[in-house]
Protein backbone atom coordinates (compact mmCIF):
# COMPACT_ATOMS: atom_id res chain seq x y z
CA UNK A 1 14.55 1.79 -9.74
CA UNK A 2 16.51 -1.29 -9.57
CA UNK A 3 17.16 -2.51 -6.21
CA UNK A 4 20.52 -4.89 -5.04
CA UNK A 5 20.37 -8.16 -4.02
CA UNK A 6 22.10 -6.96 -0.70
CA UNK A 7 19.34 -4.28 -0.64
CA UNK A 8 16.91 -7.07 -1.42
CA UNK A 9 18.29 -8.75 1.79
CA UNK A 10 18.61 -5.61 4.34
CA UNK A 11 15.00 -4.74 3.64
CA UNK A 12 14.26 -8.80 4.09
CA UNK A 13 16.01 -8.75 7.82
CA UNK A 14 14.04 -5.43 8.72
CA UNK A 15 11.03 -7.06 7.62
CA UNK A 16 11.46 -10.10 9.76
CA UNK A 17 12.82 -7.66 12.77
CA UNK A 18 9.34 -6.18 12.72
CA UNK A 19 7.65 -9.75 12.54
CA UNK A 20 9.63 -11.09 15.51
CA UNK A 21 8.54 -7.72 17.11
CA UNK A 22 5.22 -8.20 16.43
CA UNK A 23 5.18 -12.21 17.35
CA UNK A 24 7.37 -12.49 20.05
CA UNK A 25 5.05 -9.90 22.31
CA UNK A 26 2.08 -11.86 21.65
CA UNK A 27 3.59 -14.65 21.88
CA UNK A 28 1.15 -16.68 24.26
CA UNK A 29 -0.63 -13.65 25.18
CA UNK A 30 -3.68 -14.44 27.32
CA UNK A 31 -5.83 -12.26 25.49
CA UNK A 32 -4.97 -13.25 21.89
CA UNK A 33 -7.38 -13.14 19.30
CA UNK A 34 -8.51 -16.38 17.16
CA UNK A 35 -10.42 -16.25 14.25
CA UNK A 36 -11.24 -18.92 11.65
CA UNK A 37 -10.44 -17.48 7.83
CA UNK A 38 -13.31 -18.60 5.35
CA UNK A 39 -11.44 -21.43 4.27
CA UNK A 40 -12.08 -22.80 8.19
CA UNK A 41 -7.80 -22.03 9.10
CA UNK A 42 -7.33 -20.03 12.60
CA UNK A 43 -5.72 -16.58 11.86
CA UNK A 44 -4.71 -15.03 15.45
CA UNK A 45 -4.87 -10.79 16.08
CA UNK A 46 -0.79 -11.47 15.53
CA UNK A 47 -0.89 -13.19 12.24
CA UNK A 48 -2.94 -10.39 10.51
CA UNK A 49 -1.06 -6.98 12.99
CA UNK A 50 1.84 -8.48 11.33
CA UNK A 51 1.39 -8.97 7.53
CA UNK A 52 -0.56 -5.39 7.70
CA UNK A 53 3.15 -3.98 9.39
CA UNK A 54 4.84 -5.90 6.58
CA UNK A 55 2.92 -4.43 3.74
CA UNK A 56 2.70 -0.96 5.00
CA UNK A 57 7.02 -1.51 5.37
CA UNK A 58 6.75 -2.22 2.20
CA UNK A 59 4.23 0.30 0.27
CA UNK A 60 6.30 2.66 1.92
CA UNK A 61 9.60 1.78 0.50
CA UNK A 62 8.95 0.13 -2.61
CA UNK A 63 5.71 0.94 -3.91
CA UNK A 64 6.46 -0.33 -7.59
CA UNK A 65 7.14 -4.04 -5.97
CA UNK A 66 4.03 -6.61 -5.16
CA UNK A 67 2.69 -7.95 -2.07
CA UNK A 68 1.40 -11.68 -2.09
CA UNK A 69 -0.04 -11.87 1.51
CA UNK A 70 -1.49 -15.10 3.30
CA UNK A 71 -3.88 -12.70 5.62
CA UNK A 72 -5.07 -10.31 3.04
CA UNK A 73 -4.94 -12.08 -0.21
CA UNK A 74 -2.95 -12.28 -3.16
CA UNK A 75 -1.72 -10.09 -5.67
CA UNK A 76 -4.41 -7.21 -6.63
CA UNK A 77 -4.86 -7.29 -10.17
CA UNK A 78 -4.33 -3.26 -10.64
CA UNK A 79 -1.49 -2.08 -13.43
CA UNK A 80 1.29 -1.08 -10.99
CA UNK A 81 1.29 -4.70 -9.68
CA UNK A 82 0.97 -6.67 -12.89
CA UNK A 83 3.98 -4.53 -14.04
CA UNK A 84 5.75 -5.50 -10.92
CA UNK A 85 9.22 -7.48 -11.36
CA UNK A 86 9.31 -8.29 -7.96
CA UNK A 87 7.03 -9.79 -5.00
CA UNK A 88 7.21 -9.98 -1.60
């Protein structure tokens, strides 16, 4: 199914409504997690609570569209994604 830009956009702002939910109460929380990723850059507990909200947003609603994530990789190489005409 085809989707709207302005549908495009209102799924956007919800996405970034969750994010700011996610940040902003965490948001110099004493007990905040830090981890280093492989490549030696600090992830917090917030970073990956909040690309794992994202993509489960978006599996849900548009499971034909692909997630590039910064937490938990790239683009999975399976046939629904490579057919994918949009990314997130």
């Amino acid at each position: 199914m085809a989707h709207t830009r302005a549908e495009d956009l209102a799924l956007a702002l919800q996405l970034a409504d969750i994010a700011d939910a996610i940040t902003l109460d965490r948001y110099q929380a004493m007990d905040l997690v830090v981890t280093n990723k492989p490549d030696n850059t600090p992830v917090t507990d917030a970073d990956k609570a909040t690309e794992l909200a994202i993509r489960e947003k978006l599996e849900s609603l548009r499971p034909h569209d692909a997630i590039v994530g910064e937490e938990f990789g790239g683009v999975p190489s399976d046939a629904t994604t490579q057919s994918a005409k949009r990314y997130w």
